[in-house]
N, C-alpha and C. Protein backbone atom coordinates (compact mmCIF):
# COMPACT_ATOMS: atom_id res chain seq x y z
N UNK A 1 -35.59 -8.05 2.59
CA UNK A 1 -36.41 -8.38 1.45
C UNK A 1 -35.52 -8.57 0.22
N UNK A 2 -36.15 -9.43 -0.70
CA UNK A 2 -34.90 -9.89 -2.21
C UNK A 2 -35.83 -9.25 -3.24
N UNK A 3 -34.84 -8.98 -4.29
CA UNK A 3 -35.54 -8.19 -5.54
C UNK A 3 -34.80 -8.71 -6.24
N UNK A 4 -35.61 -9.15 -7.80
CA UNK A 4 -34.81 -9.48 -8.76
C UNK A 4 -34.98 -7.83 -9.40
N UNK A 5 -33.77 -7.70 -10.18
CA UNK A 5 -33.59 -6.07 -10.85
C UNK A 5 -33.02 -6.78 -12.44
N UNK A 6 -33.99 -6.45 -13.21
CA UNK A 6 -33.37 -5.97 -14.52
C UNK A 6 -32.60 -5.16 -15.00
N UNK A 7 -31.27 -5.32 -15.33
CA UNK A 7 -30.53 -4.05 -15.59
C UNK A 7 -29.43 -3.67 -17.03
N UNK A 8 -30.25 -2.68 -17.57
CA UNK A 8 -30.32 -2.63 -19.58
C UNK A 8 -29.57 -1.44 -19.32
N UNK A 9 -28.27 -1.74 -19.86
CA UNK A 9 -27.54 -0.74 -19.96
C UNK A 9 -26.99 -0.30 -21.61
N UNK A 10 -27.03 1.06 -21.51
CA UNK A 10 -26.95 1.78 -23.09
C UNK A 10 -25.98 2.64 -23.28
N UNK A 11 -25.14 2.40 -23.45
CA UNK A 11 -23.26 3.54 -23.47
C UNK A 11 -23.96 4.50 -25.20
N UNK A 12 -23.76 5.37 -24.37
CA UNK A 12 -24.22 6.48 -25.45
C UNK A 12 -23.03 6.18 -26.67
N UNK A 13 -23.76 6.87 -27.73
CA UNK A 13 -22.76 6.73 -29.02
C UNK A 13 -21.14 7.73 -28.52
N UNK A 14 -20.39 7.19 -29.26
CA UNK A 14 -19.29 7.94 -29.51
C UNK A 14 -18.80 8.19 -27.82
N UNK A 15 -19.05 7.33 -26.90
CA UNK A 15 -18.08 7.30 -25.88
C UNK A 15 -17.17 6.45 -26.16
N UNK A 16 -15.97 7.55 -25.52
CA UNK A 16 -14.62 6.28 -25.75
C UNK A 16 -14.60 5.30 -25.27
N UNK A 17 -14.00 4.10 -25.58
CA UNK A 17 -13.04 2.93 -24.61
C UNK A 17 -13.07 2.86 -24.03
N UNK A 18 -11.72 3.87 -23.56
CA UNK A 18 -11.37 4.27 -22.07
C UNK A 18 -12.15 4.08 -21.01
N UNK A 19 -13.18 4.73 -21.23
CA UNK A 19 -13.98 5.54 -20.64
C UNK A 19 -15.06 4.28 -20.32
N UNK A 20 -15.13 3.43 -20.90
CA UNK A 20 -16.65 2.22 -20.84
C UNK A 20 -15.43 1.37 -19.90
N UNK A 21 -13.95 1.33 -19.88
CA UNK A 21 -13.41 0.20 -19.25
C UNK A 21 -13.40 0.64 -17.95
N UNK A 22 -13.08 2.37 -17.95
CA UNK A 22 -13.30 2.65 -16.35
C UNK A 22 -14.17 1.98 -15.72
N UNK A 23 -15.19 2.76 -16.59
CA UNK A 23 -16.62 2.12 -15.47
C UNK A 23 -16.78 0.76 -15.36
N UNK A 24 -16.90 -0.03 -15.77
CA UNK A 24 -16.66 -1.60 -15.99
C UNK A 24 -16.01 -1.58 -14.92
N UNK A 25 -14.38 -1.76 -14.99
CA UNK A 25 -14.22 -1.60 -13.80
C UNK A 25 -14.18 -1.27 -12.74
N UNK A 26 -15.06 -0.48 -12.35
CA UNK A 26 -15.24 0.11 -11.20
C UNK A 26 -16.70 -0.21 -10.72
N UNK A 27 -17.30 -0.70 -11.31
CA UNK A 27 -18.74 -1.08 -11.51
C UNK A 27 -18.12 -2.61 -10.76
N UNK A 28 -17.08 -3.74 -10.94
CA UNK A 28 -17.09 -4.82 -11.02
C UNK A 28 -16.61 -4.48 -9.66
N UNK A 29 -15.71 -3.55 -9.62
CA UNK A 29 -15.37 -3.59 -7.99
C UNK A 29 -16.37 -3.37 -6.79
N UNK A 30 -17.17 -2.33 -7.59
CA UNK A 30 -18.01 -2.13 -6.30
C UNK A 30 -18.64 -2.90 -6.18
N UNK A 31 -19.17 -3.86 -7.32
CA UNK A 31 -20.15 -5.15 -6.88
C UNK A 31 -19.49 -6.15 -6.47
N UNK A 32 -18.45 -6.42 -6.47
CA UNK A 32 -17.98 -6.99 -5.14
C UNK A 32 -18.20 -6.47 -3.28
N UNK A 33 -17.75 -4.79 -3.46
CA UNK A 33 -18.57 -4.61 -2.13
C UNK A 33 -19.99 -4.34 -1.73
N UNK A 34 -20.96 -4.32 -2.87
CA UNK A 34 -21.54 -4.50 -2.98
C UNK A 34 -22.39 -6.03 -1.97
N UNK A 35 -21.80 -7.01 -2.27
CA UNK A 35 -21.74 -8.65 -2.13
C UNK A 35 -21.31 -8.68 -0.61
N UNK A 36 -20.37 -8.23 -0.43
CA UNK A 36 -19.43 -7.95 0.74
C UNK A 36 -20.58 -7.88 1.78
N UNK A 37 -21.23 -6.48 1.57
CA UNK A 37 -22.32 -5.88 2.53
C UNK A 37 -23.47 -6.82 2.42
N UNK A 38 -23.71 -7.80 1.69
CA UNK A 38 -24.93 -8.30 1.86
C UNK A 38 -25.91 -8.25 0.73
N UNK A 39 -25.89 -6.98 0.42
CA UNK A 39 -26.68 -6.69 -1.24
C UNK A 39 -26.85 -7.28 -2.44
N UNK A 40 -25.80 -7.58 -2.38
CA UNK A 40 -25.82 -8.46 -3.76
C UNK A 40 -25.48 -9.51 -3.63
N UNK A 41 -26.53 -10.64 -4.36
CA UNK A 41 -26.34 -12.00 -3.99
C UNK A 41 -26.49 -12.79 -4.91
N UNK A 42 -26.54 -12.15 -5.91
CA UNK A 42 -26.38 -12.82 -7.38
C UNK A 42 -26.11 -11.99 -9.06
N UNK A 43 -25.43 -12.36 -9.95
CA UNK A 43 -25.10 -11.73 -11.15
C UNK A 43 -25.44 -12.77 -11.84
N UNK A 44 -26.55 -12.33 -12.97
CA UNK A 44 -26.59 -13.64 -14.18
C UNK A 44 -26.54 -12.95 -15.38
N UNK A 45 -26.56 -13.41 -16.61
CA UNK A 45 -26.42 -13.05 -17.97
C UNK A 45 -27.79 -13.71 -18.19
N UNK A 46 -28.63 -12.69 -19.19
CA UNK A 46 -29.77 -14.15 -19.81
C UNK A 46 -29.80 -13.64 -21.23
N UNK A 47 -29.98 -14.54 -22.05
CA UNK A 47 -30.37 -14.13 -23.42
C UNK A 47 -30.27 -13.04 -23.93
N UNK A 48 -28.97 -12.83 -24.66
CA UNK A 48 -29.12 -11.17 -25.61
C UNK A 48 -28.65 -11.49 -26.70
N UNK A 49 -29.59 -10.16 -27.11
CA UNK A 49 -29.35 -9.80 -29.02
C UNK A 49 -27.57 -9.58 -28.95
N UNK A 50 -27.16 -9.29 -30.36
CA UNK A 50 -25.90 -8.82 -30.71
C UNK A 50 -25.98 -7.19 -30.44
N UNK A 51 -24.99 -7.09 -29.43
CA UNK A 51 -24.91 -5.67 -28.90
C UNK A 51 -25.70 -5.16 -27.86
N UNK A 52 -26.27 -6.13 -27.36
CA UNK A 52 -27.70 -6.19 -26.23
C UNK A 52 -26.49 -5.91 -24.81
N UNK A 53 -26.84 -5.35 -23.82
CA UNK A 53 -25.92 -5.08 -22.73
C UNK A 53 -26.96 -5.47 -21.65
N UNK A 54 -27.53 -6.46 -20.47
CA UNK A 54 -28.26 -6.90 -19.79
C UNK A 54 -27.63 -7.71 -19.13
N UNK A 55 -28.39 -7.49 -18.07
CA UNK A 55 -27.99 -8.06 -16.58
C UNK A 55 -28.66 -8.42 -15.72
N UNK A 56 -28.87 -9.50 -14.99
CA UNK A 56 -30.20 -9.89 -13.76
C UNK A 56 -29.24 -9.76 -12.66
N UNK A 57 -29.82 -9.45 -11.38
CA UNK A 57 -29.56 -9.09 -10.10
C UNK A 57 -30.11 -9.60 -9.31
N UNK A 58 -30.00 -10.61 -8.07
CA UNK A 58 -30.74 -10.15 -6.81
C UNK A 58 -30.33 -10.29 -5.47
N UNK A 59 -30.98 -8.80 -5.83
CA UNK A 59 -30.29 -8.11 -4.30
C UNK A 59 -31.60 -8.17 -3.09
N UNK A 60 -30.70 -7.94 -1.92
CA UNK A 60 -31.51 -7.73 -0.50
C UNK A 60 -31.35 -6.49 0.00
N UNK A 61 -32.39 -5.69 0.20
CA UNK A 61 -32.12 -4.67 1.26
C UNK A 61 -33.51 -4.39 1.84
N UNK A 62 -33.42 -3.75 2.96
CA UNK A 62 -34.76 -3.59 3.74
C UNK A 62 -35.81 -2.86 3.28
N UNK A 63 -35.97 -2.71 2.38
CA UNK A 63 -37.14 -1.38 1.36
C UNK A 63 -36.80 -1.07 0.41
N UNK A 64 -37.78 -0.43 -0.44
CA UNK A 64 -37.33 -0.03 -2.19
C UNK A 64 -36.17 1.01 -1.65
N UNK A 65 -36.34 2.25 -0.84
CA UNK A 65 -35.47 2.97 -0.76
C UNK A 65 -34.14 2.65 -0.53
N UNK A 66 -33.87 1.87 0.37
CA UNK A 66 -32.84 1.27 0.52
C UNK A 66 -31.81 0.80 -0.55
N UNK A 67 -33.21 -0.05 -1.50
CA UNK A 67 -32.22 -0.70 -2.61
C UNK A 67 -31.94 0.32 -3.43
N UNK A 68 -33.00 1.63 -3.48
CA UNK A 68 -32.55 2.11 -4.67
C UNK A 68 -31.15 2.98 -4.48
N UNK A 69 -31.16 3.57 -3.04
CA UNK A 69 -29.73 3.75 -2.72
C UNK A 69 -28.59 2.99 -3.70
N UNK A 70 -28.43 1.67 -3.36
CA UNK A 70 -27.74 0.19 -3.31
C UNK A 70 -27.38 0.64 -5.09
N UNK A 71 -28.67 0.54 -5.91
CA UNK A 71 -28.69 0.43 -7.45
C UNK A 71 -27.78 1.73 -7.70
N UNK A 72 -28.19 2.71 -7.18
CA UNK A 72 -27.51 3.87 -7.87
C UNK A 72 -26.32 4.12 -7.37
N UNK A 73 -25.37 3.27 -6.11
CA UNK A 73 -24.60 3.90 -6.29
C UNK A 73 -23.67 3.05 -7.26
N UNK A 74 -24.23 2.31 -7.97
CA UNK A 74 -23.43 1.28 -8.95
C UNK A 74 -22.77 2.24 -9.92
N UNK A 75 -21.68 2.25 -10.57
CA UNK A 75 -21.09 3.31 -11.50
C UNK A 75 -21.60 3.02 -12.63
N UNK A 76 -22.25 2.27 -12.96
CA UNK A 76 -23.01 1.81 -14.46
C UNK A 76 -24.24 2.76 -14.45
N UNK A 77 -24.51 2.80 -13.65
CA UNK A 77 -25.89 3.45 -13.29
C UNK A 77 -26.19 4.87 -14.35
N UNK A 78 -25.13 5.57 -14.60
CA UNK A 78 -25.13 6.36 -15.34
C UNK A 78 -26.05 6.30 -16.42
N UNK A 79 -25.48 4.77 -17.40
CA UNK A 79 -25.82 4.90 -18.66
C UNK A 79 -27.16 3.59 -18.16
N UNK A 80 -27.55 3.19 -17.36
CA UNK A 80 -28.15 2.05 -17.05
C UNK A 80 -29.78 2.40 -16.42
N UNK A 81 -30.90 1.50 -17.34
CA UNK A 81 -31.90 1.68 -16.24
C UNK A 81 -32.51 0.38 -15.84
N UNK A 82 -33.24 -0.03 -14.67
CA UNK A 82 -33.49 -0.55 -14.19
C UNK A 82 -34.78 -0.75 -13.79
N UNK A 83 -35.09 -2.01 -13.67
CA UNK A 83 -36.69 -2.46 -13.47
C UNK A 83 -36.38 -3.40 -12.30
N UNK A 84 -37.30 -2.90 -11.57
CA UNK A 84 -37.26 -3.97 -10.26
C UNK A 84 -38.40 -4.47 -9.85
N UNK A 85 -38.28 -6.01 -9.25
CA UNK A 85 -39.41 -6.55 -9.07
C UNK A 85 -39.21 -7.13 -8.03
N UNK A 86 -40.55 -7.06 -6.51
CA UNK A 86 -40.26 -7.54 -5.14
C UNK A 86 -40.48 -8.80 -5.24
N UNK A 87 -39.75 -9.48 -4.73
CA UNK A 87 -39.60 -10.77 -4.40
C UNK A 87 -40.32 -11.25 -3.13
N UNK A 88 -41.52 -11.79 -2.65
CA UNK A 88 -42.08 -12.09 -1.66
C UNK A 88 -41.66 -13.82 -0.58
N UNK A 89 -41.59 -14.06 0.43
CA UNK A 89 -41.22 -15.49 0.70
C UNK A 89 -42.36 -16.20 -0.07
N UNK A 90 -41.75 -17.52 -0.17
CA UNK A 90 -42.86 -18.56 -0.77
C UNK A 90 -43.45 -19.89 0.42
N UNK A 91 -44.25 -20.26 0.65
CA UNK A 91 -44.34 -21.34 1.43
C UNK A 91 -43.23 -22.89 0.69
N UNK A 92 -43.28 -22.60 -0.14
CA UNK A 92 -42.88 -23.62 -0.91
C UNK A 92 -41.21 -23.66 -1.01
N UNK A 93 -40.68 -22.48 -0.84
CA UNK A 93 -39.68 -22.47 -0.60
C UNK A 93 -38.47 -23.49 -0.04
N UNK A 94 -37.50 -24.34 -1.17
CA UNK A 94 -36.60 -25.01 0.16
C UNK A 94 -35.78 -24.60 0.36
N UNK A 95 -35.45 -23.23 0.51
CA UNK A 95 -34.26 -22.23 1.26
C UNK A 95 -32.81 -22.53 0.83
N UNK A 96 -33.09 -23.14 -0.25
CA UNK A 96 -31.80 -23.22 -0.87
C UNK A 96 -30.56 -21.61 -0.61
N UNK A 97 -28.86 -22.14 -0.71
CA UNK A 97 -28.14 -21.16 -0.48
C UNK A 97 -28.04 -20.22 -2.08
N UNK A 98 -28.63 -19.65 -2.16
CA UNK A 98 -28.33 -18.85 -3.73
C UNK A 98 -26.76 -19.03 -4.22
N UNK A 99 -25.66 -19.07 -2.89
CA UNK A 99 -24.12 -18.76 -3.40
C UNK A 99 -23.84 -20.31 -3.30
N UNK A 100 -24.21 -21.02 -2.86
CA UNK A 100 -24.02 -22.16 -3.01
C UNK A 100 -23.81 -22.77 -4.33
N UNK A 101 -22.83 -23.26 -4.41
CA UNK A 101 -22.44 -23.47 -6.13
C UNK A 101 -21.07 -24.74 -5.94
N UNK A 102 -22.16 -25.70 -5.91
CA UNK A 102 -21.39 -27.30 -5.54
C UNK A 102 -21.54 -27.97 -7.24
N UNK A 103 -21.73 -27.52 -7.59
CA UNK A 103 -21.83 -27.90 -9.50
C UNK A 103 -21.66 -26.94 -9.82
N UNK A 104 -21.43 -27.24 -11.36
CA UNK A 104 -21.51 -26.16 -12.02
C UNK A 104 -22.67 -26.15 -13.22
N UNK A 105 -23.63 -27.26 -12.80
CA UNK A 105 -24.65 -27.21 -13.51
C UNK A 105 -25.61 -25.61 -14.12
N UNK A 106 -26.44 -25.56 -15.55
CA UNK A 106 -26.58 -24.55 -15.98
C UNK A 106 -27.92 -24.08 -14.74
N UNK A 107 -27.83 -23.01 -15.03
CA UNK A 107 -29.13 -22.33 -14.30
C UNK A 107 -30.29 -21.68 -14.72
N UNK A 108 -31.72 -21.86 -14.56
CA UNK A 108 -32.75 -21.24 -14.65
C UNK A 108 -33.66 -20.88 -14.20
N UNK A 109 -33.92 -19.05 -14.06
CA UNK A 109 -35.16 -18.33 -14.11
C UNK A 109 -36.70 -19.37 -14.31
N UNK A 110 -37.49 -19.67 -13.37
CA UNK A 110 -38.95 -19.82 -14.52
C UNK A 110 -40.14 -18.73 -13.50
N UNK A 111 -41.16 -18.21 -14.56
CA UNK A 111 -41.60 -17.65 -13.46
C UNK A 111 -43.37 -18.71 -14.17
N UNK A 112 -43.85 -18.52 -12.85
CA UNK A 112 -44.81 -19.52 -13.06
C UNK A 112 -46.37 -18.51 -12.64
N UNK A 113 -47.16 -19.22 -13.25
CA UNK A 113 -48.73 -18.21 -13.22
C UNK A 113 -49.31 -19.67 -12.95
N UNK A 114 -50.21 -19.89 -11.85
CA UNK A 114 -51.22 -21.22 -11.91
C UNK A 114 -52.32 -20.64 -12.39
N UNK A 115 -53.29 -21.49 -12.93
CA UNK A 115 -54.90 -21.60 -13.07
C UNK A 115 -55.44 -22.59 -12.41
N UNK A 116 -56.04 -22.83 -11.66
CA UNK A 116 -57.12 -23.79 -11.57
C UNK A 116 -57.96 -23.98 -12.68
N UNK A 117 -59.02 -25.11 -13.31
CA UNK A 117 -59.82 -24.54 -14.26
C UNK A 117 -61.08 -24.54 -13.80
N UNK A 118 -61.67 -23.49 -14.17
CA UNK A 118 -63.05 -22.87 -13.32
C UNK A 118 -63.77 -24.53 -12.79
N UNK A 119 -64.29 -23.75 -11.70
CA UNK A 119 -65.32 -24.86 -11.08
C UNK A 119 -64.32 -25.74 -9.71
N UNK A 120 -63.41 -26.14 -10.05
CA UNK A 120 -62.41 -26.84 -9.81
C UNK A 120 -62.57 -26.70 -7.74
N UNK A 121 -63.09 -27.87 -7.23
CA UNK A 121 -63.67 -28.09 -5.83
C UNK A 121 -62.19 -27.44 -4.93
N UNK A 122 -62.43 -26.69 -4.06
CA UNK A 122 -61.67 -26.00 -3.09
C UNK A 122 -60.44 -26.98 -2.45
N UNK A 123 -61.30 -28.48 -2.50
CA UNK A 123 -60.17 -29.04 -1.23
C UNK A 123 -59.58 -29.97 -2.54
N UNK A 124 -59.62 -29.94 -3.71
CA UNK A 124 -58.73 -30.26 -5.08
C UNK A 124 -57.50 -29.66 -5.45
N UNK A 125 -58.07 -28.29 -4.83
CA UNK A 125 -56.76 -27.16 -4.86
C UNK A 125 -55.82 -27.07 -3.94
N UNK A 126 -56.66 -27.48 -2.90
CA UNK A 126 -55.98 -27.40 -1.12
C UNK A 126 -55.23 -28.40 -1.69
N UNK A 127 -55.48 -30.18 -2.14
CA UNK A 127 -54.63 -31.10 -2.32
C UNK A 127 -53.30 -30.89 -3.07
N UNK A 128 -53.92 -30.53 -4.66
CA UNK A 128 -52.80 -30.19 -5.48
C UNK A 128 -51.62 -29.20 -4.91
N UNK A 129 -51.58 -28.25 -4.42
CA UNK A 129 -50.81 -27.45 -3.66
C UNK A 129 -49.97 -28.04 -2.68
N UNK A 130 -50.75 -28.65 -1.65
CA UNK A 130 -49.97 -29.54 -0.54
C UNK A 130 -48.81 -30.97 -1.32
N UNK A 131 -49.34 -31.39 -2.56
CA UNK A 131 -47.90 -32.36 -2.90
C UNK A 131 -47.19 -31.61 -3.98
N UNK A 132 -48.14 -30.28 -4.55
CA UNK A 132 -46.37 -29.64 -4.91
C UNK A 132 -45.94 -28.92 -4.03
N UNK A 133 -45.93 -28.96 -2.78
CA UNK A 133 -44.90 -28.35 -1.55
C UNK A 133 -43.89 -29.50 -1.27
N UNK A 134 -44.29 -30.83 -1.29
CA UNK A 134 -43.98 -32.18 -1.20
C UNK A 134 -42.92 -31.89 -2.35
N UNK A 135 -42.94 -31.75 -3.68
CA UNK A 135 -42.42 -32.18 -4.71
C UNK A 135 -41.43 -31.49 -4.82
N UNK A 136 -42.12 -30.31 -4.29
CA UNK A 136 -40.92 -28.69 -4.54
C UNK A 136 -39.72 -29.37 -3.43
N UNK A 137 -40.06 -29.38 -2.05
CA UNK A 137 -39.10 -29.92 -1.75
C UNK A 137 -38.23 -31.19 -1.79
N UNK A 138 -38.69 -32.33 -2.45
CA UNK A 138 -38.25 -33.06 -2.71
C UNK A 138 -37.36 -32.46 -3.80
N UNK A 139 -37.38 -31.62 -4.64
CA UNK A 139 -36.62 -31.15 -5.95
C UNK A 139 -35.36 -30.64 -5.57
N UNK A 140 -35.72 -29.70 -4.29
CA UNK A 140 -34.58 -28.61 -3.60
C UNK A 140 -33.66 -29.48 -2.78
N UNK A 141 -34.29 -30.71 -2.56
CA UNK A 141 -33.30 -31.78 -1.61
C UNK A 141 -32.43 -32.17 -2.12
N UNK A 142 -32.68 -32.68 -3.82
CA UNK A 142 -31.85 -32.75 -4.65
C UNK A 142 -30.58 -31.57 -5.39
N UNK A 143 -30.70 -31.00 -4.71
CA UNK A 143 -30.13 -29.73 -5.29
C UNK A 143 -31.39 -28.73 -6.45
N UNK A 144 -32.25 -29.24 -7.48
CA UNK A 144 -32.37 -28.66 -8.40
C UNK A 144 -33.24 -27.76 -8.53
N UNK A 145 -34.16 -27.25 -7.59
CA UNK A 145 -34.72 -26.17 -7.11
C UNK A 145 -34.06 -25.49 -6.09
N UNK A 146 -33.35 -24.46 -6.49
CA UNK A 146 -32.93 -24.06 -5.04
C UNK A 146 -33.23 -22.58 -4.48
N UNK A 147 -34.27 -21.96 -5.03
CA UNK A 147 -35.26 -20.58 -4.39
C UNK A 147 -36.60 -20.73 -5.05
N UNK A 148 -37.69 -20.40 -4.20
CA UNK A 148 -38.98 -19.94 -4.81
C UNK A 148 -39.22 -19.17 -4.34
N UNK A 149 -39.99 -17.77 -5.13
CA UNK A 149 -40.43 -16.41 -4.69
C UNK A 149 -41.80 -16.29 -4.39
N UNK A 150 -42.76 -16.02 -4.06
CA UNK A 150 -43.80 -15.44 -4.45
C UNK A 150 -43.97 -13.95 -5.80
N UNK A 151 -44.44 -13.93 -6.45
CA UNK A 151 -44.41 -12.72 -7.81
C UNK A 151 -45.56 -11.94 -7.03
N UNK A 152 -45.40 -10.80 -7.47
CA UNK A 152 -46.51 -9.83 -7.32
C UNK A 152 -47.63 -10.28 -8.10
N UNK A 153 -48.65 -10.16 -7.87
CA UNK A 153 -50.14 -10.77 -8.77
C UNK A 153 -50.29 -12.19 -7.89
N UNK A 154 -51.57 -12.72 -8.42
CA UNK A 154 -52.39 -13.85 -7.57
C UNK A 154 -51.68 -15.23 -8.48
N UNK A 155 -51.32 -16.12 -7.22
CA UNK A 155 -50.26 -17.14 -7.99
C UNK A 155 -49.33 -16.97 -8.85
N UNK A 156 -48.58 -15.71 -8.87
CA UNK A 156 -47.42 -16.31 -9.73
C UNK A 156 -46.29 -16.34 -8.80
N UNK A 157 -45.50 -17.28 -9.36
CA UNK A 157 -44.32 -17.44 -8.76
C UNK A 157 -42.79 -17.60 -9.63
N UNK A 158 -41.56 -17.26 -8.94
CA UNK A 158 -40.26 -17.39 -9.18
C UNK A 158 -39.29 -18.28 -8.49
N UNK A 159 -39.25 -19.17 -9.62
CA UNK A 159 -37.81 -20.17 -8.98
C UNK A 159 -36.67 -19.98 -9.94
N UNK A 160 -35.79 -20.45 -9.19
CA UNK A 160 -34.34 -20.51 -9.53
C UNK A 160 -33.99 -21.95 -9.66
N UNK A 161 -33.63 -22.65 -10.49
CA UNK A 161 -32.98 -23.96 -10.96
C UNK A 161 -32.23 -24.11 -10.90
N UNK A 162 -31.35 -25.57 -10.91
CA UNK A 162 -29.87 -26.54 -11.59
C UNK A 162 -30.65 -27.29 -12.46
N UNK A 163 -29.79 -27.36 -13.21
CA UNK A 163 -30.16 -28.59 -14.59
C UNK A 163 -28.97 -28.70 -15.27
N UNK A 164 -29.01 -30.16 -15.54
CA UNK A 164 -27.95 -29.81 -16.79
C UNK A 164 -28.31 -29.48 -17.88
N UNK A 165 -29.28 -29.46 -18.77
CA UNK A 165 -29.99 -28.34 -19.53
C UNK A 165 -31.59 -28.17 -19.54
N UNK A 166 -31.72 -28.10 -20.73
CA UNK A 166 -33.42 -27.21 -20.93
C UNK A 166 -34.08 -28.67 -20.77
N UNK A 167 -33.78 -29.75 -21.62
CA UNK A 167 -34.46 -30.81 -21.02
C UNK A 167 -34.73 -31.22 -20.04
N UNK A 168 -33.48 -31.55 -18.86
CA UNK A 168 -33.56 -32.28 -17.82
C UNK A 168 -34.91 -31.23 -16.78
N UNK A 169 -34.71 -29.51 -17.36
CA UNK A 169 -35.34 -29.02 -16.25
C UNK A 169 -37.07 -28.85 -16.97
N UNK A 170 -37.29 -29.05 -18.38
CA UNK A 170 -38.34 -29.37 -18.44
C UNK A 170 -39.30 -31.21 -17.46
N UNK A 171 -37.92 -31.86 -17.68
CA UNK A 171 -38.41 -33.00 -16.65
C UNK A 171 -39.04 -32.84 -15.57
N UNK A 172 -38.08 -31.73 -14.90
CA UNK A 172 -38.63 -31.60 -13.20
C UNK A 172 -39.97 -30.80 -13.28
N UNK A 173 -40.01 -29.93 -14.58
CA UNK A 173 -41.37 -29.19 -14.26
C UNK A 173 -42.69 -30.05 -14.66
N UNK A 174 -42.32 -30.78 -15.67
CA UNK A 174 -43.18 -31.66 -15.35
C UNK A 174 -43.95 -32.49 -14.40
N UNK A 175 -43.09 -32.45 -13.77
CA UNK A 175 -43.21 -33.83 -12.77
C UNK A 175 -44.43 -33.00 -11.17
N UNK A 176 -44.32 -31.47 -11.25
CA UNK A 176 -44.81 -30.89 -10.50
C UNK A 176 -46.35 -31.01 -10.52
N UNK A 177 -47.03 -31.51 -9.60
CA UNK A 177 -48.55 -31.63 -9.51
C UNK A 177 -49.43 -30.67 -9.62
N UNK A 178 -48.55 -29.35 -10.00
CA UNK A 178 -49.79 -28.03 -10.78
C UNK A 178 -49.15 -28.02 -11.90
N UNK A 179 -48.84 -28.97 -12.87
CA UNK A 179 -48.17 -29.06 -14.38
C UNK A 179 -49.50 -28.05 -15.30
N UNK A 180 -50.36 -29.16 -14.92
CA UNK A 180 -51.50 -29.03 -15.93
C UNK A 180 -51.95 -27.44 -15.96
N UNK A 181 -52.02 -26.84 -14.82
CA UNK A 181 -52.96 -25.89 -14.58
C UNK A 181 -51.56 -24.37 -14.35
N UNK A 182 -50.36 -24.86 -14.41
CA UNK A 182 -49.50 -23.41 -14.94
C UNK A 182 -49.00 -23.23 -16.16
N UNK A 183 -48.60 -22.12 -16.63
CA UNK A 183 -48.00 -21.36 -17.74
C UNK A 183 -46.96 -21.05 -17.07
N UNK A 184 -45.59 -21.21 -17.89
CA UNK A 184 -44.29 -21.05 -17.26
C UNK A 184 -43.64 -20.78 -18.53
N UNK A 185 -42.74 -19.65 -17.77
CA UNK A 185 -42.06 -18.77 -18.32
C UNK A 185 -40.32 -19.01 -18.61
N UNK A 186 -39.42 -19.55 -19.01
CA UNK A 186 -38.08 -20.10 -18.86
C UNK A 186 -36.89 -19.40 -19.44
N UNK A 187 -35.78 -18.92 -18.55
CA UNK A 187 -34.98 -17.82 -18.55
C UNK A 187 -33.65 -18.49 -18.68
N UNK A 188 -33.13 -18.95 -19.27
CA UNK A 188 -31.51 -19.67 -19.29
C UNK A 188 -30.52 -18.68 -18.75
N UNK A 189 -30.16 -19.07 -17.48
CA UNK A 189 -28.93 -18.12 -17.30
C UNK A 189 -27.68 -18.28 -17.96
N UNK A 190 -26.79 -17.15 -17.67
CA UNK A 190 -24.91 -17.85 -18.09
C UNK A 190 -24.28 -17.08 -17.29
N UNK A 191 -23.15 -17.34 -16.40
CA UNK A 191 -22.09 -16.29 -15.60
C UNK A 191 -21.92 -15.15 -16.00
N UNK A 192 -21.87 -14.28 -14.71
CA UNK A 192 -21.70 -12.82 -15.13
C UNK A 192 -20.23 -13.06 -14.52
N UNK A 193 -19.22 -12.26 -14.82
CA UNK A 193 -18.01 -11.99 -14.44
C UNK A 193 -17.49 -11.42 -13.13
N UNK A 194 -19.07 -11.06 -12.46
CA UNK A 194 -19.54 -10.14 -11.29
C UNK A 194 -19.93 -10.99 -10.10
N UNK A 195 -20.08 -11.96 -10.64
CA UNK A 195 -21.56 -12.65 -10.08
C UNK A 195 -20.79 -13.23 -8.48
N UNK A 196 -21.41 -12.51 -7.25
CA UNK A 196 -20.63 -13.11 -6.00
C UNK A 196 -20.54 -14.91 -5.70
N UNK A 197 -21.68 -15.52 -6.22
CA UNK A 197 -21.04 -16.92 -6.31
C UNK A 197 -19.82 -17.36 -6.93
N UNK A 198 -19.14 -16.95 -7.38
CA UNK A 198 -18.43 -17.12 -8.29
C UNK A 198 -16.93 -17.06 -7.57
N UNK A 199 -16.71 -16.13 -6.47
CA UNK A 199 -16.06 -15.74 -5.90
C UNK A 199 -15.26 -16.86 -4.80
C-alpha cells in the first residue's frame, strides 16, 4: 500500500549546528536505505514560509504499522511530526514509474473532489467517467500524468504531474471531461536532496 506523509519538522530553539547537521545527515543516509528497501519512493519540497522545514513522502509498506515503524526510524523523527494519508489504487490510474525521471520537467500534487450537479442522470456520470479514464490515460501516455490515487472520502482523488509549469498543467486539467464538476487542489513540487529519483 502507498501513503503520501506530510512531514513538519521543528529543531527546538537553541540546538546547536552540529547537532541539526548530524541528523541531516544521517536522516539523508538512511533515506537512502530507506529507498533501497522499497519504502521510500519519493522526496518532494512544496511551498514554504521563511524558516518553514517540510517535506512530502511516499512511501509503501504493507499497513499503517508497518509504515509507522519505517517513519520513526527516520533520525529526524525526533524533532518531526507527521500526518499520513492512505493512498488507495485508482481505476484511472496509468501506472506511471514514480522514479522514472526522463525530464526534468516541474512536478505537481493536485488533489481532486468531483461533484456531479444534483439531478445529473446516472448513465451521464457512467459516460463522463469512462472518457476521463480515456483522457487520463491518454495524458499518462504522454508522460504528464504519471500516478492517480484514490483519497479517502467519496470521489476525491490524487495525481502526480509533469508540466513545464502551472500553465501548461492547468491545460491538461482542463481538457479532463469532469473539468466542470471538480474542485482541484494544486501543490508545486521542487527536489528534495533525498529524493530516491534523483539517484
Amino acid at each position: 500500500m502507498e501513503y503520501l506523509v506530510t512531514m513538519t519538522t521543528r529543531v527546538p530553539d537553541g540546538t546547536p549546528t552540529e547537532a541539526v547537521d548530524d541528523v541531516r545527515a544521517r536522516e539523508a543516509a538512511h533515506s537512502r536505505e530507506l529507498a533501497a528497501q522499497g519504502h521510500l519512493l519519493r522526496l518532494w519540497r512544496p511551498p514554504l514560509q521563511p524558516g518553514e522545514w517540510r517535506s512530502l513522502g511516499l512511501f509503501a509498506a504493507d499497513d499503517p504499522d508497518q509504515l509507522e515503524q519505517v517513519l520513526a526510524s527516520m533520525p529526524l523523527r525526533v524533532w518531526r511530526t507527521d500526518e499520513v494519508t492512505p493512498l488507495s489504487p485508482h481505476p484511472h490510474d496509468p501506472g506511471g514509474s514514480v522514479l522514472a525521471r526522463e525530464t526534468r520537467a516541474p512536478e505537481f500534487l493536485t488533489t481532486f473532489a468531483v461533484t456531479p450537479p444534483e439531478g445529473t442522470p446516472g448513465p451521464a456520470i457512467e459516460d463522463a467517467y469512462a472518457r476521463e479514464g480515456q483522457r487520463s490515460k491518454e495524458l499518462g501516455e504522454q508522460g504528464h500524468l504519471v500516478r492517480l490515487w484514490r483519497l479517502p472520502g467519496e470521489r476525491r482523488a490524487l495525481g502526480l504531474w509533469r508540466a513545464a509549469d502551472a500553465a501548461e498543467l492547468q491545460e491538461f486539467l482542463r481538457s479532463l471531461p469532469l473539468d466542470d464538476w471538480m474542485t482541484v487542489q494544486t501543490t508545486p513540487l521542487t527536489e528534495h536532496p533525498s529524493d530516491p529519483a534523483l539517484g
